[in-house]
Protein backbone atom coordinates (compact mmCIF):
# COMPACT_ATOMS: atom_id res chain seq x y z
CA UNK A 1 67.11 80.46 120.65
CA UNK A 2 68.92 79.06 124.06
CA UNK A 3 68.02 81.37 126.93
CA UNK A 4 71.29 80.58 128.68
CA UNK A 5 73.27 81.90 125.94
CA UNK A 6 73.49 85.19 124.07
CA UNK A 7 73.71 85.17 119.98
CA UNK A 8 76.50 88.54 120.16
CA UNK A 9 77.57 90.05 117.16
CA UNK A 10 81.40 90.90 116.24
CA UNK A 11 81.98 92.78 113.67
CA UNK A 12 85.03 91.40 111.92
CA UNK A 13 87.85 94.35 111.77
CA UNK A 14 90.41 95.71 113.65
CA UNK A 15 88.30 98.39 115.21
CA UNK A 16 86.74 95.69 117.62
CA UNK A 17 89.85 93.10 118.00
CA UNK A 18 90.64 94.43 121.32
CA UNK A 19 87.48 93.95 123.03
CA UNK A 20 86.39 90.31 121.84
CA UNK A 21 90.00 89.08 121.86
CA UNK A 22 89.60 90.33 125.89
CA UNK A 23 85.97 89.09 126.36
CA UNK A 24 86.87 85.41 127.23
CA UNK A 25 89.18 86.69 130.31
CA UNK A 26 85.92 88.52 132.06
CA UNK A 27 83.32 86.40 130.63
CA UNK A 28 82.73 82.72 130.43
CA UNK A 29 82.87 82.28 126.73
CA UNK A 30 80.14 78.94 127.20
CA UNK A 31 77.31 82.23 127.82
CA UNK A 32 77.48 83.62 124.37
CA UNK A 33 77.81 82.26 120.62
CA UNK A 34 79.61 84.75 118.65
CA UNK A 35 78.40 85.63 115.18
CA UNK A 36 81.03 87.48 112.84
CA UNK A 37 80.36 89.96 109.92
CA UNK A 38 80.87 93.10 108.65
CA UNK A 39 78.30 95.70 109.90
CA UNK A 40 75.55 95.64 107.60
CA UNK A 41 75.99 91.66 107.91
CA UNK A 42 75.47 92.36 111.34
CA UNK A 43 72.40 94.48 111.24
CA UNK A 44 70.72 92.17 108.96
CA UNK A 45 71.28 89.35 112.04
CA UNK A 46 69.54 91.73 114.04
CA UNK A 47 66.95 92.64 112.27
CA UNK A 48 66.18 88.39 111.61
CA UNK A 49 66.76 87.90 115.03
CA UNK A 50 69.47 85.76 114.50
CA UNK A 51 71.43 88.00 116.42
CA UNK A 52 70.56 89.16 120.96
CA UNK A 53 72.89 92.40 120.63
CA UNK A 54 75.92 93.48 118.77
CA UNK A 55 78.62 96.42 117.77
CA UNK A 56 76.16 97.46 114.83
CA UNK A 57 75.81 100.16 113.04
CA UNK A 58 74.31 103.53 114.27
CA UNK A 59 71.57 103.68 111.06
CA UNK A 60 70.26 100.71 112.35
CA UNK A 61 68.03 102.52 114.39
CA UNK A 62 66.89 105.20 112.12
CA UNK A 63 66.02 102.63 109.62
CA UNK A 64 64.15 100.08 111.80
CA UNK A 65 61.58 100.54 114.13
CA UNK A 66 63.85 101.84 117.29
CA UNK A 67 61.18 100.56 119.84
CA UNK A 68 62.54 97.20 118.68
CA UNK A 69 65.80 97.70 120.44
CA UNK A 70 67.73 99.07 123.16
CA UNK A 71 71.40 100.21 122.71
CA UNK A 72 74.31 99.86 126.10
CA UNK A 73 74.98 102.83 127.51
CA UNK A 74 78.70 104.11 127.81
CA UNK A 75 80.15 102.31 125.01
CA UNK A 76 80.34 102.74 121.02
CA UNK A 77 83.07 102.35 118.47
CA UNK A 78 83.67 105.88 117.76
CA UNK A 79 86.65 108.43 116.64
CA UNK A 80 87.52 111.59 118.18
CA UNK A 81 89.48 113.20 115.38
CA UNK A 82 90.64 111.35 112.59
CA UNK A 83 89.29 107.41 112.37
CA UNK A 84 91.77 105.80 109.71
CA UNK A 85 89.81 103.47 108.91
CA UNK A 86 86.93 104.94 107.38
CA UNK A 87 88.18 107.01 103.92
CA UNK A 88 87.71 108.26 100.71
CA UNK A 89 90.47 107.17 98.02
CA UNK A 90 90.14 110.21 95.28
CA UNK A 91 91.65 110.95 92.19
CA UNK A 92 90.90 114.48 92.53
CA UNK A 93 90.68 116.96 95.98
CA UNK A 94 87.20 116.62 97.19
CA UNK A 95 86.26 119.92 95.74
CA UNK A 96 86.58 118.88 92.66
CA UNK A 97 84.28 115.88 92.81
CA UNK A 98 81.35 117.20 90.72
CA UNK A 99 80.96 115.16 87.71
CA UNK A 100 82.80 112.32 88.70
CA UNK A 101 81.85 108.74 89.74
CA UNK A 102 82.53 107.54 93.37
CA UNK A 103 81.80 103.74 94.52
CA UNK A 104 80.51 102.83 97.94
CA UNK A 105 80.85 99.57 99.94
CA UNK A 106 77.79 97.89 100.94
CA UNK A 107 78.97 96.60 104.29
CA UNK A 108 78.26 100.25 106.11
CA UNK A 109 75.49 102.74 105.24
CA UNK A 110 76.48 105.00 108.24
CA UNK A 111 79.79 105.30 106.20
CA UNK A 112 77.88 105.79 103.13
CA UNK A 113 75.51 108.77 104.80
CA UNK A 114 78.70 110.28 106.83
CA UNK A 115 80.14 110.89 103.15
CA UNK A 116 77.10 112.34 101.64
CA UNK A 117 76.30 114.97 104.13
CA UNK A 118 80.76 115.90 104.12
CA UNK A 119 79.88 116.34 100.33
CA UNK A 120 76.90 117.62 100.14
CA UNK A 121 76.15 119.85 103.44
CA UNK A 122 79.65 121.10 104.40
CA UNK A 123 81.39 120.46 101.03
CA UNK A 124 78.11 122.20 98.87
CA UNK A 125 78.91 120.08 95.99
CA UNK A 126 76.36 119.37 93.34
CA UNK A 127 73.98 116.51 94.59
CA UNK A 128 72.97 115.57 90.97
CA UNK A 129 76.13 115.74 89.67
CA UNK A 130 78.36 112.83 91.43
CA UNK A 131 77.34 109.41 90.33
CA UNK A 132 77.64 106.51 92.81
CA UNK A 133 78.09 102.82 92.32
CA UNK A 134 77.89 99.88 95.00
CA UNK A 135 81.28 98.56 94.24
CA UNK A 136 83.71 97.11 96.44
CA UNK A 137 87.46 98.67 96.35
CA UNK A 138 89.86 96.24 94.76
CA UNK A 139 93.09 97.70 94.62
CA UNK A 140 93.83 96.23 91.17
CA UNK A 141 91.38 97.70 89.54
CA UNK A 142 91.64 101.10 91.48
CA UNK A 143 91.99 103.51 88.42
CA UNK A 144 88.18 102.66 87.45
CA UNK A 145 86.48 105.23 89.74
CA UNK A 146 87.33 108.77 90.29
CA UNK A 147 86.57 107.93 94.14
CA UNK A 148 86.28 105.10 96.33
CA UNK A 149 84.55 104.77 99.86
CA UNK A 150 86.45 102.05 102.00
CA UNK A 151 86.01 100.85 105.71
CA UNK A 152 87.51 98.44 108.27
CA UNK A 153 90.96 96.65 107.73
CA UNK A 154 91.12 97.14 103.85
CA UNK A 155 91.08 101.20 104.30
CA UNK A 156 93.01 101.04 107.75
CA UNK A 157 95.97 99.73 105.38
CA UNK A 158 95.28 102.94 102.51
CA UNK A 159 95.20 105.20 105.07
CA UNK A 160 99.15 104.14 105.24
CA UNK A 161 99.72 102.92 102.14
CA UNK A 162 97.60 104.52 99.81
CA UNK A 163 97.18 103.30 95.86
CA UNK A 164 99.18 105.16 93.75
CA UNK A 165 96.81 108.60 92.20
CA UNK A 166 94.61 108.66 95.45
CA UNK A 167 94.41 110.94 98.26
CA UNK A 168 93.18 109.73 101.15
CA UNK A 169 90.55 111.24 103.22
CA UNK A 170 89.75 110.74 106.63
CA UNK A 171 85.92 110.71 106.94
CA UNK A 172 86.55 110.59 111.14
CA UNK A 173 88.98 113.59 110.21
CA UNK A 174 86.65 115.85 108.40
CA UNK A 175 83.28 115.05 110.26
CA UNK A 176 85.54 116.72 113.37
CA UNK A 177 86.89 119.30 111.20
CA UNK A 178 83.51 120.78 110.46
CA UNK A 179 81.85 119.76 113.91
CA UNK A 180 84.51 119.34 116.33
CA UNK A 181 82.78 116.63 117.79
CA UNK A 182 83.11 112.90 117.74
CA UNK A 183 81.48 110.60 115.28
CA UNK A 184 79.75 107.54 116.27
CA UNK A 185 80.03 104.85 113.72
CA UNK A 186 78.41 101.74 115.60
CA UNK A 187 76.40 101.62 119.00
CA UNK A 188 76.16 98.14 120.96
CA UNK A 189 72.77 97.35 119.83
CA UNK A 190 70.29 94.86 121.26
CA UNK A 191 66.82 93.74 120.82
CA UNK A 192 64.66 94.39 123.27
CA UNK A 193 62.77 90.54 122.93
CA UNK A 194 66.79 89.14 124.14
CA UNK A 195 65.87 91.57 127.63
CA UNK A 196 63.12 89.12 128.61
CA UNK A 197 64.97 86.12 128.26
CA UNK A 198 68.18 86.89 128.74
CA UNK A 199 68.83 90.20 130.86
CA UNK A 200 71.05 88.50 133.43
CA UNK A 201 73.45 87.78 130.76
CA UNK A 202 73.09 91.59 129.18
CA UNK A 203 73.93 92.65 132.72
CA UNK A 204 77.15 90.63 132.77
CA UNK A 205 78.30 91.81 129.23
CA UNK A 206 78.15 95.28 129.89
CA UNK A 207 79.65 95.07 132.81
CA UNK A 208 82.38 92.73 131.25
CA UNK A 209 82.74 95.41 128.42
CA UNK A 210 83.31 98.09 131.05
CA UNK A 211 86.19 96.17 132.58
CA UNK A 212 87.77 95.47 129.45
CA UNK A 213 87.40 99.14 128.44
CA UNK A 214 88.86 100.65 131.74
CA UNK A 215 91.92 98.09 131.66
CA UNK A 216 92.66 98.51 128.08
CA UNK A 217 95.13 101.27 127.96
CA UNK A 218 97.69 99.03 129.64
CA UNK A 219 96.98 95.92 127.66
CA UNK A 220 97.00 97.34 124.21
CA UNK A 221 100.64 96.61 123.87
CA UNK A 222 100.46 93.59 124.53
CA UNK A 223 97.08 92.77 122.23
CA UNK A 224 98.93 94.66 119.40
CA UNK A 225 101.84 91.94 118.76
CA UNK A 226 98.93 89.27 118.87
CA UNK A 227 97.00 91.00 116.77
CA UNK A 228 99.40 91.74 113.77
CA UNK A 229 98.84 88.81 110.77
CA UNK A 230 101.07 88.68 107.78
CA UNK A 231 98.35 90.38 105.57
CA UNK A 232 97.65 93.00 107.95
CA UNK A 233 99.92 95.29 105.65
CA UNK A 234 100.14 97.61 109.06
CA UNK A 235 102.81 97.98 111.44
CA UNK A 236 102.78 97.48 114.97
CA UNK A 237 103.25 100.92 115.63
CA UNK A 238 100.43 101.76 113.65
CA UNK A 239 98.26 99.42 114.49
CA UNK A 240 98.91 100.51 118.18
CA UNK A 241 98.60 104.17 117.08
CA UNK A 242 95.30 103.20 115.63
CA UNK A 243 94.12 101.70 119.19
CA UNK A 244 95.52 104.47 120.86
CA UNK A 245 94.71 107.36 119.02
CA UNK A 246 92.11 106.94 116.57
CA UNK A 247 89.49 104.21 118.02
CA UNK A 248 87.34 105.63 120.90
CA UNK A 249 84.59 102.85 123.07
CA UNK A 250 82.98 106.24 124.91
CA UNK A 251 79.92 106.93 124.75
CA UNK A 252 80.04 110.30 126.56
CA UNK A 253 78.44 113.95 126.01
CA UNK A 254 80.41 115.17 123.12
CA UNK A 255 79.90 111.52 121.84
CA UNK A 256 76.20 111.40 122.14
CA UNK A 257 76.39 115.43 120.84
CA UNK A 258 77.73 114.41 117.92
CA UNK A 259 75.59 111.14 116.84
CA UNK A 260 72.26 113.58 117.70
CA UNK A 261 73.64 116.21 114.97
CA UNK A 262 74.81 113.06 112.40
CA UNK A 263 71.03 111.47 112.91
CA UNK A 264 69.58 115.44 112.30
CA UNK A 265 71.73 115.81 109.01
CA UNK A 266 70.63 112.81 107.64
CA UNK A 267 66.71 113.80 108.80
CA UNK A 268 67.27 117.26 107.24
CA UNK A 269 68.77 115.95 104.08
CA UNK A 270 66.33 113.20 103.97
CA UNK A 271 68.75 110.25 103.80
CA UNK A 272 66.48 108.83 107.04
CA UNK A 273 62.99 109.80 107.46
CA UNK A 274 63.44 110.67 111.00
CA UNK A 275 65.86 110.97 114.21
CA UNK A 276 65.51 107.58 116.14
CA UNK A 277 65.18 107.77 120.35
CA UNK A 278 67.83 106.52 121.97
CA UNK A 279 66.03 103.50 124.17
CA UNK A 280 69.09 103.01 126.54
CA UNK A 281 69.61 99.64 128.49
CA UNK A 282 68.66 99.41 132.13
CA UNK A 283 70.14 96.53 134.08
């Protein structure tokens, strides 16, 4: 791979427009190649080392050898409350979801584990009981599954507009309900090879993602009409709500509280077979 060019990662929702549609105005845009997916897309690049570094999910690490990468420090894609974009469609209220079938996406296991310990450690339902499917949500066929897991965009717009039967459930929502912490769904992840090569150009991304972080609250106005697309099937006001309100880029105390007691859930309920170190980046 070039040396005078990072291979970055962008995950492909409205959780991370902001930041890549600002990157070109603090960064020269001929020092990186970007490569688009959802987030398991993403950590798949990373793990072939297609990919230098990315917005990539937070299981990444405790399913991969963690001495393989190093993650930015200060910044993740996180919620503080309520996420929006990360929910449960259900036919039924969630306690009520023994014996029923609920299908997952395949584009975000930290999703997929965030729901599992909601139902399982805080909810107590019956782990043998609930059948799950890898299915993706297609609103047409909606009355299929007792329950559907859906992320990015797609569940952004059924958090406003939700099917007809379902009530929606903020996963971002409920992790804070039970915790009242924050809830890390993706980390800027890097491998540690890309430091060798390329650390210069690490060193001017974070520093490029700190600027665009610190000036954001008085260009997200502005980035929301440029955002919008006919299909969005949000409003500007929600979409700016969304910015605003629900998406976090801290990576702070309560931040880093609450992704240590998500990893030690999943360890204790043996979803991952242990907590990953944190190997933070050191320009």
């Amino acid at each position: 791979m070039s040396r005078d060019r990072l291979n970055l990662g962008r995950i492909d929702y409205l959780n991370c427009w902001p930041l890549f549609k600002m990157l070109p105005t603090v960064l020269d845009d001929a020092h990186y190649r970007l490569i688009s997916g959802h987030p398991a897309r993403l950590n798949a690049g990373l793990k072939n080392n297609e990919i230098d570094i990315s917005p990539s999910s937070s299981m990444l690490l405790a399913n991969s050898d963690a001495d393989d990468y190093f993650i930015l420090p200060n910044i993740s894609i996180a919620s503080l409350t309520e996420v929006r974009s990360v929910v449960l469609l259900s036919r039924v209220p969630l306690a009520d979801l023994n014996r029923k079938t609920i299908s997952l996406t395949s584009h975000s296991l930290t999703s997929i584990f965030l729901l599992k310990i909601i139902l399982f450690h805080f909810q107590k339902l019956d782990l043998d009981s609930i059948t799950f499917v890898t299915e993706e949500f297609a609103p047409t066929e909606h009355l299929k599954k007792d329950a559907a897991l859906i992320i990015g965009d797609q569940a952004l717009k059924s958090y406003h507009n939700p099917p007809p039967g379902y009530i929606v459930y903020d996963l971002g929502q409920l992790w804070h309900r039970f915790t009242d912490l924050p809830f890390v769904y993706a980390l800027w992840i890097g491998r540690k090879q890309a430091i060798k090569q390329k650390k210069r150009l690490l060193i001017n991304l974070h520093r490029a993602l700190n600027e665009i972080i610190a000036a954001l609250p008085e260009q997200l106005a502005g980035l929301t009409a440029a955002a919008l697309r006919a299909d969005t099937g949000i409003s500007a006001p929600q979409l700016l709500s969304y910015w605003q309100q629900a998406i976090s880029y801290d990576l702070n105390r309560p931040a880093l509280a609450g992704l240590n007691l998500f990893y030690n859930l999943a360890c204790e309920m043996n979803l991952i077979r242990k907590v990953p170190e944190l190997n933070f980046f050191r320009g």
